[in-house]
N, C-alpha and C. Protein backbone atom coordinates (compact mmCIF):
# COMPACT_ATOMS: atom_id res chain seq x y z
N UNK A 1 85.76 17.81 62.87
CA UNK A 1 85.06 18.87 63.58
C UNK A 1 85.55 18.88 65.01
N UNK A 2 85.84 20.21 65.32
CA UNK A 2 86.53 20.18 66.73
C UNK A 2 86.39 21.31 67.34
N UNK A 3 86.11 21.04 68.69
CA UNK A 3 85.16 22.60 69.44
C UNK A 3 86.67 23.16 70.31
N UNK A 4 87.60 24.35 69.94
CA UNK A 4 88.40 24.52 70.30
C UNK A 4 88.64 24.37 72.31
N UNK A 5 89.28 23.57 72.66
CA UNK A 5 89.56 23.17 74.33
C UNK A 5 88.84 22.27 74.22
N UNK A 6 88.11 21.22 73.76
CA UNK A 6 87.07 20.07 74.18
C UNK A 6 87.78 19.01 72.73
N UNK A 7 87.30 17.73 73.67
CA UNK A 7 87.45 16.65 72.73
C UNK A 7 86.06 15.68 72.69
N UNK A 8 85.85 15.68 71.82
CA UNK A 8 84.42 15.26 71.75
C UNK A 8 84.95 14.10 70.77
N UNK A 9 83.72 12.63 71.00
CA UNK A 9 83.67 11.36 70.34
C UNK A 9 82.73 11.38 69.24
N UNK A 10 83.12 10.99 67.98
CA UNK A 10 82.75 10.96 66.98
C UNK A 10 80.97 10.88 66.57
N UNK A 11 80.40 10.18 67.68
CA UNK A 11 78.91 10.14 67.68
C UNK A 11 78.21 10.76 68.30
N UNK A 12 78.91 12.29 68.44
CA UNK A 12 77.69 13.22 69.43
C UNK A 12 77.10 14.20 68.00
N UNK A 13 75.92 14.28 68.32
CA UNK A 13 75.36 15.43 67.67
C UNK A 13 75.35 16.78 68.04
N UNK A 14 75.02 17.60 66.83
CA UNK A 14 74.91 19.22 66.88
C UNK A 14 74.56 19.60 68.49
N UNK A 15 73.60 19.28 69.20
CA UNK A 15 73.15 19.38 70.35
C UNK A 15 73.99 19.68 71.48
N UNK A 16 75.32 18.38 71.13
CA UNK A 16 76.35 18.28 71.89
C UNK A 16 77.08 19.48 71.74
N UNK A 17 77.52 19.60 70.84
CA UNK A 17 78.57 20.56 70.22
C UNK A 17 77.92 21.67 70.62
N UNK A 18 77.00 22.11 70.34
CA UNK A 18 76.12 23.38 71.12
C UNK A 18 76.73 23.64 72.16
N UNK A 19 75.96 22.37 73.04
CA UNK A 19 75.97 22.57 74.98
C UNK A 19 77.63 22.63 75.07
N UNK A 20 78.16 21.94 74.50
CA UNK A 20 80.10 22.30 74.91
C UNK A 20 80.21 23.86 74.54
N UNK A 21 79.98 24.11 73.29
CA UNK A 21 80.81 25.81 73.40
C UNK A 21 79.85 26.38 74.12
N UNK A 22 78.66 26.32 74.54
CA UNK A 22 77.91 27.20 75.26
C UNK A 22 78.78 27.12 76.97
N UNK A 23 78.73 25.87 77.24
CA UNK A 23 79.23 25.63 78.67
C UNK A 23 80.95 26.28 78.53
N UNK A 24 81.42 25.98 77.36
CA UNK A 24 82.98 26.88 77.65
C UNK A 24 82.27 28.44 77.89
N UNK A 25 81.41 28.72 76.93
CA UNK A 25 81.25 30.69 76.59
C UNK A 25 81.12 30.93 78.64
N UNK A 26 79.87 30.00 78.68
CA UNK A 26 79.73 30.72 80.46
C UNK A 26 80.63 30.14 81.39
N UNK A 27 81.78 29.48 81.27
CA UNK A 27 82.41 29.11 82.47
C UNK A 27 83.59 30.19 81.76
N UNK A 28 83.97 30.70 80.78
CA UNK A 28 84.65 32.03 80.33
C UNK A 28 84.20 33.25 80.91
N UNK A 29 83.02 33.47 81.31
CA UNK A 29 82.11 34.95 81.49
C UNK A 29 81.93 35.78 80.58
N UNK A 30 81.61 34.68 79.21
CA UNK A 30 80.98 35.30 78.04
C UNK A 30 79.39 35.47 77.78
N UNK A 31 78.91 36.72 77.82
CA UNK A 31 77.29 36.90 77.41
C UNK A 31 77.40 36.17 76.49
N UNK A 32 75.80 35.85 76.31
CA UNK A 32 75.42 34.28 75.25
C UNK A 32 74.68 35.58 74.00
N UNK A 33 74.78 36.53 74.33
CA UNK A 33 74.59 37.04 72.76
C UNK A 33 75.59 37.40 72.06
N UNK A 34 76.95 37.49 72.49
CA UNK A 34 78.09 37.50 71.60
C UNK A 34 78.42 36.10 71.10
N UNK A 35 78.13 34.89 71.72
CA UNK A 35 78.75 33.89 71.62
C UNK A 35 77.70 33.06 70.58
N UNK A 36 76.38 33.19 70.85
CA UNK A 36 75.51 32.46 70.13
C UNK A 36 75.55 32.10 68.73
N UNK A 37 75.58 32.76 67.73
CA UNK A 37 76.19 33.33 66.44
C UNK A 37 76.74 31.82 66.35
N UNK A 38 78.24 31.92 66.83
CA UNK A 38 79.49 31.47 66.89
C UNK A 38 79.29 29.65 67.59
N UNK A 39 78.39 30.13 68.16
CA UNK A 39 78.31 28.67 68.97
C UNK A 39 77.04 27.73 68.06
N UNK A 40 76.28 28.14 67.42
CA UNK A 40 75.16 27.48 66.70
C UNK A 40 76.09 26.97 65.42
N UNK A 41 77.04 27.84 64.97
CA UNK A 41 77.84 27.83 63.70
C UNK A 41 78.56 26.43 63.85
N UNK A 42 79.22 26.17 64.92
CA UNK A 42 79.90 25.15 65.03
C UNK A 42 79.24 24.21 65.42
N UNK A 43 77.92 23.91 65.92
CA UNK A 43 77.23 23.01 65.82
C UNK A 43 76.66 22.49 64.59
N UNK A 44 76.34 23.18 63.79
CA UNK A 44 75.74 22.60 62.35
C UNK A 44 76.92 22.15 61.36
N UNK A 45 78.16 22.35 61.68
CA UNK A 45 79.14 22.32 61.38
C UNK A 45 79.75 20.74 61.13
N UNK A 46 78.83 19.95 62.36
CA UNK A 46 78.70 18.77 63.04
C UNK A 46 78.15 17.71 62.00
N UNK A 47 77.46 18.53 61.34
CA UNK A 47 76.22 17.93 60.47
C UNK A 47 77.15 17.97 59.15
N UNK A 48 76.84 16.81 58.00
CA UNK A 48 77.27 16.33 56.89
C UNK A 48 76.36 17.02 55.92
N UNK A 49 75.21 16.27 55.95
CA UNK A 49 74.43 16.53 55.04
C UNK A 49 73.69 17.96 55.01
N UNK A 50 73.18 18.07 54.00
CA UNK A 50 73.17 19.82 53.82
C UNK A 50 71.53 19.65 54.42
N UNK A 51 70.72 18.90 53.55
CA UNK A 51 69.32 18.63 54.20
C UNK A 51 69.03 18.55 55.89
N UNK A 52 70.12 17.75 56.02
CA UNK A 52 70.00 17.46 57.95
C UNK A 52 70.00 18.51 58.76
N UNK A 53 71.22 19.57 57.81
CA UNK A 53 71.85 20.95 58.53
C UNK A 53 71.03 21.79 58.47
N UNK A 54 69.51 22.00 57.44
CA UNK A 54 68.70 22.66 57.47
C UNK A 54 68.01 22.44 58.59
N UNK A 55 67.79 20.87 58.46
CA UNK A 55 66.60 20.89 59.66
C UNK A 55 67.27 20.74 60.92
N UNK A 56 68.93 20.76 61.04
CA UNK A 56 69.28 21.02 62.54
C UNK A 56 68.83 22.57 62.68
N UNK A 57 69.81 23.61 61.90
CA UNK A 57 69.22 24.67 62.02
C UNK A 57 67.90 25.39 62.59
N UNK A 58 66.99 24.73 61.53
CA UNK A 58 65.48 25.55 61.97
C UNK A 58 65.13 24.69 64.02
N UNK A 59 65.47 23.50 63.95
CA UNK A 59 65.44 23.04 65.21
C UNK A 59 66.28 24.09 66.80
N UNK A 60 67.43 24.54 65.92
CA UNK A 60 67.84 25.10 67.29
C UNK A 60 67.31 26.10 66.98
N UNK A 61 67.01 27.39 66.06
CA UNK A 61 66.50 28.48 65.97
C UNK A 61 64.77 28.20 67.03
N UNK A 62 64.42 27.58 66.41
CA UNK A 62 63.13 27.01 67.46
C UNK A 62 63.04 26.98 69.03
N UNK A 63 64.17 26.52 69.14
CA UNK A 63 64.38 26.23 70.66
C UNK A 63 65.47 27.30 71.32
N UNK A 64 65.72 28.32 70.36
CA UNK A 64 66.65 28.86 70.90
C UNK A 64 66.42 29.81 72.46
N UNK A 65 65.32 30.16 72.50
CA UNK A 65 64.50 30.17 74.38
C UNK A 65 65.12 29.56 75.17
N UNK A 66 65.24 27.84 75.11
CA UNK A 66 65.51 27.36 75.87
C UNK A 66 66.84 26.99 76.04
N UNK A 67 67.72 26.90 75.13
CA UNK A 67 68.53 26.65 75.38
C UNK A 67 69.46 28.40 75.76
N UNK A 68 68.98 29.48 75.89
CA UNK A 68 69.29 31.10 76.73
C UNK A 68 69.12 30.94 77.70
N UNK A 69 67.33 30.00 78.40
CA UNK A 69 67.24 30.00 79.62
C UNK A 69 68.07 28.80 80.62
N UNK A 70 68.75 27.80 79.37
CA UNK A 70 69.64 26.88 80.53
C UNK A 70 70.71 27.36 80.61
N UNK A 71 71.34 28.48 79.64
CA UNK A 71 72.70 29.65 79.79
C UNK A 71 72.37 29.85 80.96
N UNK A 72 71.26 30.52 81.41
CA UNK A 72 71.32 31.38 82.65
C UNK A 72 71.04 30.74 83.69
N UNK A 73 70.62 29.42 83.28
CA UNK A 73 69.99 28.47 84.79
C UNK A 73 68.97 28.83 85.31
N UNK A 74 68.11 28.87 84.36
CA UNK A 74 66.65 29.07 84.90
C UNK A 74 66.18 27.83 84.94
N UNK A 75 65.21 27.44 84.99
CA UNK A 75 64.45 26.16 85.01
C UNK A 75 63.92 25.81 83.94
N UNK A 76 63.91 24.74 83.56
CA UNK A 76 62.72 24.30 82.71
C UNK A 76 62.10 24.24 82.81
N UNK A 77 60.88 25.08 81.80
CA UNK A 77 59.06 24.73 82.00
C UNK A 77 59.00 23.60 81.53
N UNK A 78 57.56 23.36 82.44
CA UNK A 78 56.97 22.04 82.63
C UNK A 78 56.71 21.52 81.15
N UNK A 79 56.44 22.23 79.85
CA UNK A 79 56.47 21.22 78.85
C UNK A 79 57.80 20.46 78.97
N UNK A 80 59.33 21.07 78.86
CA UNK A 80 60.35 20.55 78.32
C UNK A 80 60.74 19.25 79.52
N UNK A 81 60.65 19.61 80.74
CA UNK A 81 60.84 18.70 81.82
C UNK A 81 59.69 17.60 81.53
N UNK A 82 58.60 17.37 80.51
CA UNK A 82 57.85 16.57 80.07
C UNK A 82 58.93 15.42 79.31
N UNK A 83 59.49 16.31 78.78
CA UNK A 83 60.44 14.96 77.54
C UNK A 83 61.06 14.61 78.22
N UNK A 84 61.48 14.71 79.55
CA UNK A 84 62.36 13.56 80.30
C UNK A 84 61.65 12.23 80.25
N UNK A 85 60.27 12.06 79.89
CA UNK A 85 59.42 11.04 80.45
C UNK A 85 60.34 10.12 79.73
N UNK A 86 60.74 11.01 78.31
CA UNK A 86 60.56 9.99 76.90
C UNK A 86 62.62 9.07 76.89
N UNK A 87 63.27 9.92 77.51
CA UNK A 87 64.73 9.23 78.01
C UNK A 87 64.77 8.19 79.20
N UNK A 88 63.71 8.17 80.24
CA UNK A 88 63.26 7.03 81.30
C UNK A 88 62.68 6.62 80.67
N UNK A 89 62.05 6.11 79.22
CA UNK A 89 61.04 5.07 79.20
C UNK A 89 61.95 3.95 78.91
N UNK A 90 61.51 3.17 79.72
CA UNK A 90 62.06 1.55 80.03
C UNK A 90 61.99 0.84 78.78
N UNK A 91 60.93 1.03 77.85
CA UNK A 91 60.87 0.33 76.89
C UNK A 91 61.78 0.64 75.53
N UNK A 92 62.27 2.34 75.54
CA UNK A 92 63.51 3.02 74.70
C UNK A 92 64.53 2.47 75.43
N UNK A 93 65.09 1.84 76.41
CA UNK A 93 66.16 1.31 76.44
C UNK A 93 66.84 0.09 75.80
N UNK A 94 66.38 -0.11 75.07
CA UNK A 94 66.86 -1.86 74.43
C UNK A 94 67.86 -0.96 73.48
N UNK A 95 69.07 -1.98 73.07
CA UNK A 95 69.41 -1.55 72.24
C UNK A 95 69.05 -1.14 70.61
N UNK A 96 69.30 -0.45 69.62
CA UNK A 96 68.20 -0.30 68.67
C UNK A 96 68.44 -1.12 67.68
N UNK A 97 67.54 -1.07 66.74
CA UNK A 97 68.06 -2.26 65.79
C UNK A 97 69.01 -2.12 64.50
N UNK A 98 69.89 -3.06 64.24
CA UNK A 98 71.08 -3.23 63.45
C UNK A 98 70.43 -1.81 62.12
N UNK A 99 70.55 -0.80 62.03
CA UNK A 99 70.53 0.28 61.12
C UNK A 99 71.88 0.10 59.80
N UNK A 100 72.11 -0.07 59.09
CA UNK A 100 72.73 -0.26 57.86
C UNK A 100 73.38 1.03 57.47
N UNK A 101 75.09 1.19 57.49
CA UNK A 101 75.48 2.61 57.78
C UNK A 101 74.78 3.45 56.06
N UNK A 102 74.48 4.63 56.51
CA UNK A 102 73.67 5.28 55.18
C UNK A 102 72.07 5.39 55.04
N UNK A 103 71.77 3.83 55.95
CA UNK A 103 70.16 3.78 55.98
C UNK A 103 69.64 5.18 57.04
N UNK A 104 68.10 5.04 56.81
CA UNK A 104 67.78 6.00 57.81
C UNK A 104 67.20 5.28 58.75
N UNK A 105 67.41 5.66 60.02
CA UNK A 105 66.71 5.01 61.33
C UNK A 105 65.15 5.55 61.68
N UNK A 106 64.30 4.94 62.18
CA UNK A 106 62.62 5.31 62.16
C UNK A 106 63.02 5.99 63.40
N UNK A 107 62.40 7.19 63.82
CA UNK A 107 62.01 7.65 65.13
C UNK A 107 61.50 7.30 66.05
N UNK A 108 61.15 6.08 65.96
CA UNK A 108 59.99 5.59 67.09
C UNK A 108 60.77 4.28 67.12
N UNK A 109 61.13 3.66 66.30
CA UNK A 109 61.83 1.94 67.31
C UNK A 109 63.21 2.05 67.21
N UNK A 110 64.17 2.95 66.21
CA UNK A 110 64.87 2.85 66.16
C UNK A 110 65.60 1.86 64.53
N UNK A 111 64.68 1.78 64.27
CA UNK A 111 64.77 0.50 62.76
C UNK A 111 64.83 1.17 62.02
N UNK A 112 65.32 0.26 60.66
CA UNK A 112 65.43 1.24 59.57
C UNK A 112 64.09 1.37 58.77
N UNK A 113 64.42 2.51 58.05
CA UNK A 113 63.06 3.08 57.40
C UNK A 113 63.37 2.29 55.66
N UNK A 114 62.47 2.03 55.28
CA UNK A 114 63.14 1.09 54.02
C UNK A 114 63.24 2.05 52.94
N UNK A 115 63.58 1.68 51.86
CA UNK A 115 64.13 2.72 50.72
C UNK A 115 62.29 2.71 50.24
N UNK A 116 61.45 1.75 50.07
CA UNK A 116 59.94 2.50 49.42
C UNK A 116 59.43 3.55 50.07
N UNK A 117 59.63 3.77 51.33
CA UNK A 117 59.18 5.29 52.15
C UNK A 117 59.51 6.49 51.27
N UNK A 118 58.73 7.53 51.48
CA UNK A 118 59.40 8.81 51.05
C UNK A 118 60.61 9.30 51.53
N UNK A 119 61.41 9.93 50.82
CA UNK A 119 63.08 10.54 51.15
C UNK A 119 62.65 11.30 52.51
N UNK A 120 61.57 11.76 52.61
CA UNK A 120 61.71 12.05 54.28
C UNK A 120 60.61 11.88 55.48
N UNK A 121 60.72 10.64 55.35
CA UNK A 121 59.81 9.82 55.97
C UNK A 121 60.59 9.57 57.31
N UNK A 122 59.95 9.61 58.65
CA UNK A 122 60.51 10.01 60.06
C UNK A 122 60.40 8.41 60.49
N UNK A 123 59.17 7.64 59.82
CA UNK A 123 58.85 6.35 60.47
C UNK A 123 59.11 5.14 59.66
N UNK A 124 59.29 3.96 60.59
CA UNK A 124 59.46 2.50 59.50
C UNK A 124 58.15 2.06 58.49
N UNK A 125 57.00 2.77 59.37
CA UNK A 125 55.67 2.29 59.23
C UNK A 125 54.64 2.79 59.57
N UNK A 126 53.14 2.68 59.62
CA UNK A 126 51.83 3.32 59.79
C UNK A 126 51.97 3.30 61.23
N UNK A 127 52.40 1.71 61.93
CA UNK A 127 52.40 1.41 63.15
C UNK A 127 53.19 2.26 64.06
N UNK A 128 54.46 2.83 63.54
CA UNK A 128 55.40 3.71 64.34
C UNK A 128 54.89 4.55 64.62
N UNK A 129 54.39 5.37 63.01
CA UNK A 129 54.13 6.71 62.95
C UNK A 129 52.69 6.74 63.98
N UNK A 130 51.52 6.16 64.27
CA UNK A 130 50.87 5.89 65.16
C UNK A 130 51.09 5.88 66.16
N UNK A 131 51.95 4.87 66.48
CA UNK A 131 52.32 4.89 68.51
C UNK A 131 53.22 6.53 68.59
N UNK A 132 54.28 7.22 67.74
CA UNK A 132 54.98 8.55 68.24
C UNK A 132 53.72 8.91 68.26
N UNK A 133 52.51 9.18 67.24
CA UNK A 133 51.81 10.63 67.46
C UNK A 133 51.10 10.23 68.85
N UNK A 134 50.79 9.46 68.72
CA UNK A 134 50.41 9.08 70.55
C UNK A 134 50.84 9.00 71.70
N UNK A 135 52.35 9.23 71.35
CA UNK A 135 53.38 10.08 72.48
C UNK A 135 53.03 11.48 72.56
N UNK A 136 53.25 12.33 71.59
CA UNK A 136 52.83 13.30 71.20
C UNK A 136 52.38 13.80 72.15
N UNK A 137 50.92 13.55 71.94
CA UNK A 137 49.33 13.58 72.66
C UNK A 137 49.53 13.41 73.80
N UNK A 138 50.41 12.27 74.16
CA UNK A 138 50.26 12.26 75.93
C UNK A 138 51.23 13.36 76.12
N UNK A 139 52.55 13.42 75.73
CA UNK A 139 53.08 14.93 76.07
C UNK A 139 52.95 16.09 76.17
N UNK A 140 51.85 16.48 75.15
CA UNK A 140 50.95 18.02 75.58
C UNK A 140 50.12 17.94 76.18
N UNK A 141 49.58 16.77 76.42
CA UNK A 141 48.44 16.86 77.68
C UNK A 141 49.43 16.72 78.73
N UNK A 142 50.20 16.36 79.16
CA UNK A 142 51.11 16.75 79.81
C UNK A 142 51.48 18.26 80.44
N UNK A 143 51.97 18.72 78.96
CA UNK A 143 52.50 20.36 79.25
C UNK A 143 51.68 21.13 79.97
């Protein structure tokens, strides 16, 4: 997978691949409604699995607001400037734990989710899934 003029490292996600052809379309002086199409395409593109590519999909369609209003350099509302909390937290910095290539990683420590979980189970455990929704909570009380 390769975003024509950019060289990108094997472990960036759809996200990445996004923000690169978006940042080529506007340093080109391309409107982001000709380019969008074209630029979401090659992000999911990124993605292997067909399941993942769904739910990258519905994810950027979701957010697709925000990522028009950082085309244009508007600001971020105060919800999204909320999830910065969650990239400074001191305690997400450790490195994560040894994940097994194929396994799935939990959302909340970074561990793997074991094969008795359901096929799409986000957490290792009751305990994970507990402390995220209680991120959650502090993040919309936040917004």
């Amino acid at each position: 997978m390769s975003v024509p003029g950019r060289t990108l490292i094997a472990v960036v996600g759809p996200c990445s691949y996004l923000r690169a052809a978006l940042d080529d379309a506007r340093r080109d002086g391309s409107r982001l409604a000709d380019v969008w199409p074209a630029a979401v395409r090659v992000a999911l593109e990124a993605v292997d699995d067909p399941l993942e590519r769904a739910e990258w999909a519905s994810a950027l369609t979701a957010t697709a607001a925000s990522w028009w209003a950082s085309f244009e350099r508007l600001p971020a509302p105060r919800r999204e400037r909320a999830l910065r909390l969650i990239g400074a937290d001191p305690e997400r910095t450790e490195p994560a734990a040894e994940v097994p290539a194929g396994a799935r990683a939990c959302a909340q420590c970074d561990g793997p989710i074991g094969a008795d979980r359901r096929p799409h189970a986000r957490y290792c455990g009751h305990t994970c899934k507990r402390a995220a929704n209680g991120n959650m909570a502090t993040l919309q009380r936040a917004a």
